[in-house]
Protein backbone atom coordinates (compact mmCIF):
# COMPACT_ATOMS: atom_id res chain seq x y z
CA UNK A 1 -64.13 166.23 45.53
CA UNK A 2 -65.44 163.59 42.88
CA UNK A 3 -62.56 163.15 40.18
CA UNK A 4 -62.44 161.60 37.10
CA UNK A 5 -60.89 158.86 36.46
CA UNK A 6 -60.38 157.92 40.36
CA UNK A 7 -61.24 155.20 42.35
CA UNK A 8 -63.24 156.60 44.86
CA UNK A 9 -64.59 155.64 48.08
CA UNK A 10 -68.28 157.43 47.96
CA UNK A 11 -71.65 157.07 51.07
CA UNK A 12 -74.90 156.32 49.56
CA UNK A 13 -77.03 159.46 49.98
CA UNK A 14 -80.15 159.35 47.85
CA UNK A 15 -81.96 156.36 46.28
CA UNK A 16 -83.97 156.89 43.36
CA UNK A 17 -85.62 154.71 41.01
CA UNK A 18 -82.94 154.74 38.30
CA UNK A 19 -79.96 154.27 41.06
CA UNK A 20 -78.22 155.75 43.57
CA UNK A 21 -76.56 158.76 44.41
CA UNK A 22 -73.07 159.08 46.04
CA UNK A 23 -71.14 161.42 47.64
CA UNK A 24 -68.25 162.28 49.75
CA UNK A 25 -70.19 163.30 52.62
CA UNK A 26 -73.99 164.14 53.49
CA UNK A 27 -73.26 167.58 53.76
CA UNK A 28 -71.10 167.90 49.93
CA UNK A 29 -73.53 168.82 46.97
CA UNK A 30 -71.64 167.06 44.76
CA UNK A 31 -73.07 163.90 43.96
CA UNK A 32 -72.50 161.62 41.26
CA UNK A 33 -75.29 158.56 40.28
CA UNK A 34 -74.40 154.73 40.63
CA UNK A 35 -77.02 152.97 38.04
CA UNK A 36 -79.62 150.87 39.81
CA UNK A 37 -77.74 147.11 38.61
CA UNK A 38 -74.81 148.46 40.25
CA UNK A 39 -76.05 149.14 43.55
CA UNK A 40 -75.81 146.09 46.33
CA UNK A 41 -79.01 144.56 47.44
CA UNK A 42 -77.56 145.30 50.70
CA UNK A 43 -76.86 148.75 50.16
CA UNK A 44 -78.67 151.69 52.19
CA UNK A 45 -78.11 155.50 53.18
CA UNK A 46 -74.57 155.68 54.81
CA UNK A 47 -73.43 152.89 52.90
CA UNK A 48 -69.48 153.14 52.06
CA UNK A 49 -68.71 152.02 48.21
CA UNK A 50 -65.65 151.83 46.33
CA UNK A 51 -66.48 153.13 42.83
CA UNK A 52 -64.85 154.10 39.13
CA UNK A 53 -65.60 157.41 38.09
CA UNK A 54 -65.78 158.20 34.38
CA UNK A 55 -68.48 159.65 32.17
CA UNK A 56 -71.74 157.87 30.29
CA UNK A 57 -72.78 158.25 26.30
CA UNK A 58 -74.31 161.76 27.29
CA UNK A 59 -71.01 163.05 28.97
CA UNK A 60 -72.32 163.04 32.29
CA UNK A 61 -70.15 162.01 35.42
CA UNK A 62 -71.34 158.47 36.24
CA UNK A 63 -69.77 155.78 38.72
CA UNK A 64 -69.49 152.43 38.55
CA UNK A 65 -68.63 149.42 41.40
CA UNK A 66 -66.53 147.69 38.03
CA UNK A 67 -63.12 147.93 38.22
CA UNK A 68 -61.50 149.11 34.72
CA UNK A 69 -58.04 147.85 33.78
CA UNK A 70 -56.29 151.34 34.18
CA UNK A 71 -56.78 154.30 36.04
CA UNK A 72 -55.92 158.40 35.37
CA UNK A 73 -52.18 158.54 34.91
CA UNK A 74 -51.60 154.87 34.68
CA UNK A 75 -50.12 152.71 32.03
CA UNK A 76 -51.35 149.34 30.65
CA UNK A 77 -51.37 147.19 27.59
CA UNK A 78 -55.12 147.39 26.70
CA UNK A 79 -56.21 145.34 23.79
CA UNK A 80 -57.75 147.39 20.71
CA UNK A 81 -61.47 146.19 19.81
CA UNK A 82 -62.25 148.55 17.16
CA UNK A 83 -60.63 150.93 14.43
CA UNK A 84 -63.23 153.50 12.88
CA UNK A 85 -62.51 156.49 10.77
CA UNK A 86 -61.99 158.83 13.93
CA UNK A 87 -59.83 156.58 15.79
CA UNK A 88 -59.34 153.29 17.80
CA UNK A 89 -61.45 151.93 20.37
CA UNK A 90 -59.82 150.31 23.54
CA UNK A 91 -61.26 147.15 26.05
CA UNK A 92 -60.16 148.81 29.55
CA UNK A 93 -63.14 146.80 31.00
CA UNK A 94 -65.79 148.45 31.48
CA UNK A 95 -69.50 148.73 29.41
CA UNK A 96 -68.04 151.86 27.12
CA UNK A 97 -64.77 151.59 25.20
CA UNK A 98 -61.68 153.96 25.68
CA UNK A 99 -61.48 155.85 22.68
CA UNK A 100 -57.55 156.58 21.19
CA UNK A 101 -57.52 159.20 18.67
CA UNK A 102 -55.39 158.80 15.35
CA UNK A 103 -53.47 161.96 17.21
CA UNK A 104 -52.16 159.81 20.60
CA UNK A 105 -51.20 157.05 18.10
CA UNK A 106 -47.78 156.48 17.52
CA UNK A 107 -48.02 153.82 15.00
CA UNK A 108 -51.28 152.99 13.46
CA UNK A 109 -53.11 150.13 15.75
CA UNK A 110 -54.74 147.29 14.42
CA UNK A 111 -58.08 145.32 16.24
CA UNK A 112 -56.73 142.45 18.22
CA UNK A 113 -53.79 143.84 18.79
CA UNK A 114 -52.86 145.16 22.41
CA UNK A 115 -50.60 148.02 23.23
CA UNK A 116 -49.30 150.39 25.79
CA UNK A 117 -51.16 153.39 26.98
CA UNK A 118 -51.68 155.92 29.24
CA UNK A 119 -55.38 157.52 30.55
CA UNK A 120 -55.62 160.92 30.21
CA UNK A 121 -58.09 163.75 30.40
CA UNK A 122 -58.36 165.61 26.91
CA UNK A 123 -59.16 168.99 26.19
CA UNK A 124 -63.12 167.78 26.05
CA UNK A 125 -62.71 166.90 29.79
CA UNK A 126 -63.01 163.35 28.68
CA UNK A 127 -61.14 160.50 29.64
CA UNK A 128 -58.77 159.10 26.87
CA UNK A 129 -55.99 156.98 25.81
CA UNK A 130 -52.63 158.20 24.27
CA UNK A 131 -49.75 155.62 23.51
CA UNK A 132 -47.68 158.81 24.19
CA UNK A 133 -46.94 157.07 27.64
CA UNK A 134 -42.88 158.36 27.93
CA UNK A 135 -43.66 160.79 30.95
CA UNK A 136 -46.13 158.22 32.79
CA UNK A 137 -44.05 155.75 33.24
CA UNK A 138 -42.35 155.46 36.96
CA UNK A 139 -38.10 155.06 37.62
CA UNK A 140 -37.79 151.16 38.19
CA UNK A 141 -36.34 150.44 42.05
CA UNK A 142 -34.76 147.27 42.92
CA UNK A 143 -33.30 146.03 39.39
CA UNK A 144 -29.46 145.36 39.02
CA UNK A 145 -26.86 145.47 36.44
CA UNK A 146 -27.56 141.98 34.07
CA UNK A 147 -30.56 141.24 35.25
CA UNK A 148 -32.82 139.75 32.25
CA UNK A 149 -36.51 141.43 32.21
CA UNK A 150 -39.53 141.42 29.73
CA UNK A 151 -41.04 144.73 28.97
CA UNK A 152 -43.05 146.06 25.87
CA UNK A 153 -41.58 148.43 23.21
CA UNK A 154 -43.16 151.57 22.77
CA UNK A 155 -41.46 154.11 21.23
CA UNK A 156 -38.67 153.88 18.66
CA UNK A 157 -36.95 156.99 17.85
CA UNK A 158 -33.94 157.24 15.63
CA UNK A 159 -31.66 159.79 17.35
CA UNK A 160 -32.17 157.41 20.89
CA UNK A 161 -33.13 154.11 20.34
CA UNK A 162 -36.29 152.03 21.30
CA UNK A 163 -38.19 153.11 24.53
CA UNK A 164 -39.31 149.67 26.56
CA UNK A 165 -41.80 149.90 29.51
CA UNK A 166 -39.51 147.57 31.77
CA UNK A 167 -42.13 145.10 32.95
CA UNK A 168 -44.70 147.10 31.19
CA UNK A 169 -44.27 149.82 34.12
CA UNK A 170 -41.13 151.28 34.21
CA UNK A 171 -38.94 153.66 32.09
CA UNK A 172 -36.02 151.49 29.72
CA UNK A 173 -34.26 152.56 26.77
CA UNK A 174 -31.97 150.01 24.15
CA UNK A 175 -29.81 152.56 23.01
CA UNK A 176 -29.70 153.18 19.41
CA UNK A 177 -26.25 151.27 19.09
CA UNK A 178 -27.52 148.01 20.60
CA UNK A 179 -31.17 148.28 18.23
CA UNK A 180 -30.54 145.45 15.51
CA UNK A 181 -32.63 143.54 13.44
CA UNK A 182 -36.40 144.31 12.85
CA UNK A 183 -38.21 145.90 15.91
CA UNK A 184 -42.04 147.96 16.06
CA UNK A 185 -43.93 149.32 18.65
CA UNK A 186 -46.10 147.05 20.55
CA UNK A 187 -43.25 144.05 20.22
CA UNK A 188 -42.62 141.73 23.81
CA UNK A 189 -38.82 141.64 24.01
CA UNK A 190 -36.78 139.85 26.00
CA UNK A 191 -33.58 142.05 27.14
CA UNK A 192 -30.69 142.12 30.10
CA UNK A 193 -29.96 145.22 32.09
CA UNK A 194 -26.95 146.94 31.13
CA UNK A 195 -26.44 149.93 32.87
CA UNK A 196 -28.92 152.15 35.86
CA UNK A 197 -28.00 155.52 35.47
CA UNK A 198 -28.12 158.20 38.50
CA UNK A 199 -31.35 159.09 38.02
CA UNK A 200 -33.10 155.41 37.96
CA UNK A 201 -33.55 154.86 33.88
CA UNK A 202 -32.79 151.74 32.87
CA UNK A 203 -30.42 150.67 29.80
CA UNK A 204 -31.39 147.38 28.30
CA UNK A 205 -29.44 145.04 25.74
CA UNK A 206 -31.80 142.57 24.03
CA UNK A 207 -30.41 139.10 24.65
CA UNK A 208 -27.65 137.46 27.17
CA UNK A 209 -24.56 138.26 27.57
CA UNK A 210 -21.93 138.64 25.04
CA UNK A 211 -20.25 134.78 25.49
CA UNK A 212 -24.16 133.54 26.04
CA UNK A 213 -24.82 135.62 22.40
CA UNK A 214 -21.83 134.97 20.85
CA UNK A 215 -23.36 130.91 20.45
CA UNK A 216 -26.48 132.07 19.74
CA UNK A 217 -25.18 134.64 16.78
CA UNK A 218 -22.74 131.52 16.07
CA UNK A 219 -25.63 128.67 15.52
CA UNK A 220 -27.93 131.94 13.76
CA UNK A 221 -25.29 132.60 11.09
CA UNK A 222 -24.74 128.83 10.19
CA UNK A 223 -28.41 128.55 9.59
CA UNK A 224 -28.52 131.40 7.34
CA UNK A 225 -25.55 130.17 5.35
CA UNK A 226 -27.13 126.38 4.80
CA UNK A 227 -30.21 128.90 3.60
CA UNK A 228 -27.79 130.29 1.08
CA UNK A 229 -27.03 126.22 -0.26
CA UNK A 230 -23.42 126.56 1.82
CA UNK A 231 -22.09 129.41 0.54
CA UNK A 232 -22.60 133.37 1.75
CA UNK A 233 -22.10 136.03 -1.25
CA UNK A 234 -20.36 138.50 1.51
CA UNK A 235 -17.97 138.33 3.72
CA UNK A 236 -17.22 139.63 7.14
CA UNK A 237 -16.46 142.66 5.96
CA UNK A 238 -19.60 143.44 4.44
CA UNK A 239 -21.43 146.63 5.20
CA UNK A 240 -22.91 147.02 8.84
CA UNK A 241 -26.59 147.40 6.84
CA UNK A 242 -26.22 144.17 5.32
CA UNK A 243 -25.07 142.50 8.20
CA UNK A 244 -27.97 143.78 10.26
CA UNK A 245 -30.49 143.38 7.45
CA UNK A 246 -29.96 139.23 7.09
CA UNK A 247 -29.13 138.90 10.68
CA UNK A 248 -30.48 141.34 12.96
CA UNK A 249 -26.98 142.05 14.55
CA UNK A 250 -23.96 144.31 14.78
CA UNK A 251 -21.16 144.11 12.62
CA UNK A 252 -18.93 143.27 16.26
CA UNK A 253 -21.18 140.70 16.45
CA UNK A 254 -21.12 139.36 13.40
CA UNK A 255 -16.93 139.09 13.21
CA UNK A 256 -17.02 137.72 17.37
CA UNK A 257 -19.51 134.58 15.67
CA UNK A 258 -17.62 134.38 12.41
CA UNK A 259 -14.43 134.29 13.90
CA UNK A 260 -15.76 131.31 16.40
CA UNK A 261 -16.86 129.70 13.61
CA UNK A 262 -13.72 129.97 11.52
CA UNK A 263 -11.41 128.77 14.19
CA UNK A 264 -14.10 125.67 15.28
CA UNK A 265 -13.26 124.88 11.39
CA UNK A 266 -16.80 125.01 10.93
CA UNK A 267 -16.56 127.79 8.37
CA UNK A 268 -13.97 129.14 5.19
CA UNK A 269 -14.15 132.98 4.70
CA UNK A 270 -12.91 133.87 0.94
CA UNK A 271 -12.41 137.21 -0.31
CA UNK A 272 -15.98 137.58 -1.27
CA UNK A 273 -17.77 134.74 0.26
CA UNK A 274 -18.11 132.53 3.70
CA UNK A 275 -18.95 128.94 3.04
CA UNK A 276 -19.24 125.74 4.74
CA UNK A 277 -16.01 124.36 5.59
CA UNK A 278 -15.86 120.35 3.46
């Protein structure tokens, strides 16, 4: 059976003057055409080729010997080349675009820009993108508790948290409760492995470890407070939406660093106010 979508392993059965035709076997009437400047100067009846199946400007099945950068059911971070009034255009590298509809967006995509998606067959028996990608993306095997990753945010929900695709393949999740600062779909972050539950998912916690962060969030709120001329108009026991709105961290975090800071003598915290310490 030809399927879209597939890499295929088709014979050569019929040369023509536009191409060739390819099929499973001699005896299968289903055939699907290879263009003519895809076919091997070597090439001849019997000839085994490893082909893309997808379908040409008329909707007809068509194969190709160019590999695209995704495959039915896959994943990838696919740069957008073109947004038109009916929806995004995709380079998955072949001649013809991948089209993503305003639908299968989950945050309006912008031409340059790359993002996660998934290949799908729509409803037109045509192959598409959707950055819907939640229930394509494998279980991780082989990661362990602390171990720092990259991956590619691309979902952020409010109830859970922000969905990562763990190496840009696998399922990862920074639970609501550990989501500080500004964060948007499409954004590279770096994070450490907190938990694996039973059934594979992955927890993430952007950063390093709590010591590690604590000098980080430390050397991040003296900046901000030589931003403010020395002196910071709230204290640390300002609202958590304040806190995370300046600095992009949790209110625990926030008192850990201050309280480093204030016993390093780096730092006076007044009723109202934290200020460089003379």
């Amino acid at each position: 059976m030809i399927e879209l979508g597939k890499v295929q392993t088709l014979t050569i059965v019929k040369f023509t003057d536009f191409g060739a035709y390819l099929s499973e076997d001699k005896k299968s009437e289903e055939r699907v055409l290879l263009p003519i400047k895809q076919v091997p100067d070597s090439a001849d009846i019997g000839t085994e080729l490893e082909v893309f199946i997808y379908r040409d400007s008329n909707d007809r099945l068509i194969s190709t010997t160019n590999m695209p950068f995704i495959t039915l059911g896959q994943v990838a971070k696919l740069k957008v080349n073109d947004v038109t009034p009916i929806g995004a255009f995709l380079d998955w590298g072949l001649e013809k675009d991948l089209f993503l509809s305003f639908k299968e967006q989950t945050t309006r995509v912008k031409p340059g820009e790359s993002y996660m998606v998934a290949l799908y067959i729509d409803k037109s028996n045509r192959l598409a993108a959707t950055m819907n990608v939640y229930k394509y993306l494998p279980v991780g095997e082989g990661y362990e508790k602390d171990q720092e990753i990259i991956g590619t945010v691309y979902e952020i929900s409010d109830k859970f948290g922000a969905f990562v695709a763990v190496d840009d393949k696998y399922q990862g999740l920074i639970p609501k409760k550990d989501l500080h600062g500004k964060m948007a779909i499409g954004d590279v972050v770096e994070a450490r492995i907190t938990a694996i539950r039973p059934d594979g998912k992955i927890d993430l916690c952007p950063g390093k470890k709590s010591y590690i962060k604590m000098e980080d969030d430390a050397e991040k709120i003296l900046r901000v407070i030589e931003e403010f001329d020395g002196v910071l108009p709230f204290n640390d026991k300002a609202a958590p939406e304040v806190i995370d709105r300046e600095f992009g961290m949790s209110k625990a975090a926030f008192k850990r660093a201050v309280g480093k800071l204030y016993k390093e003598r780096k730092i006076e915290i007044g009723e109202k106010s934290i200020r460089l310490a003379k």
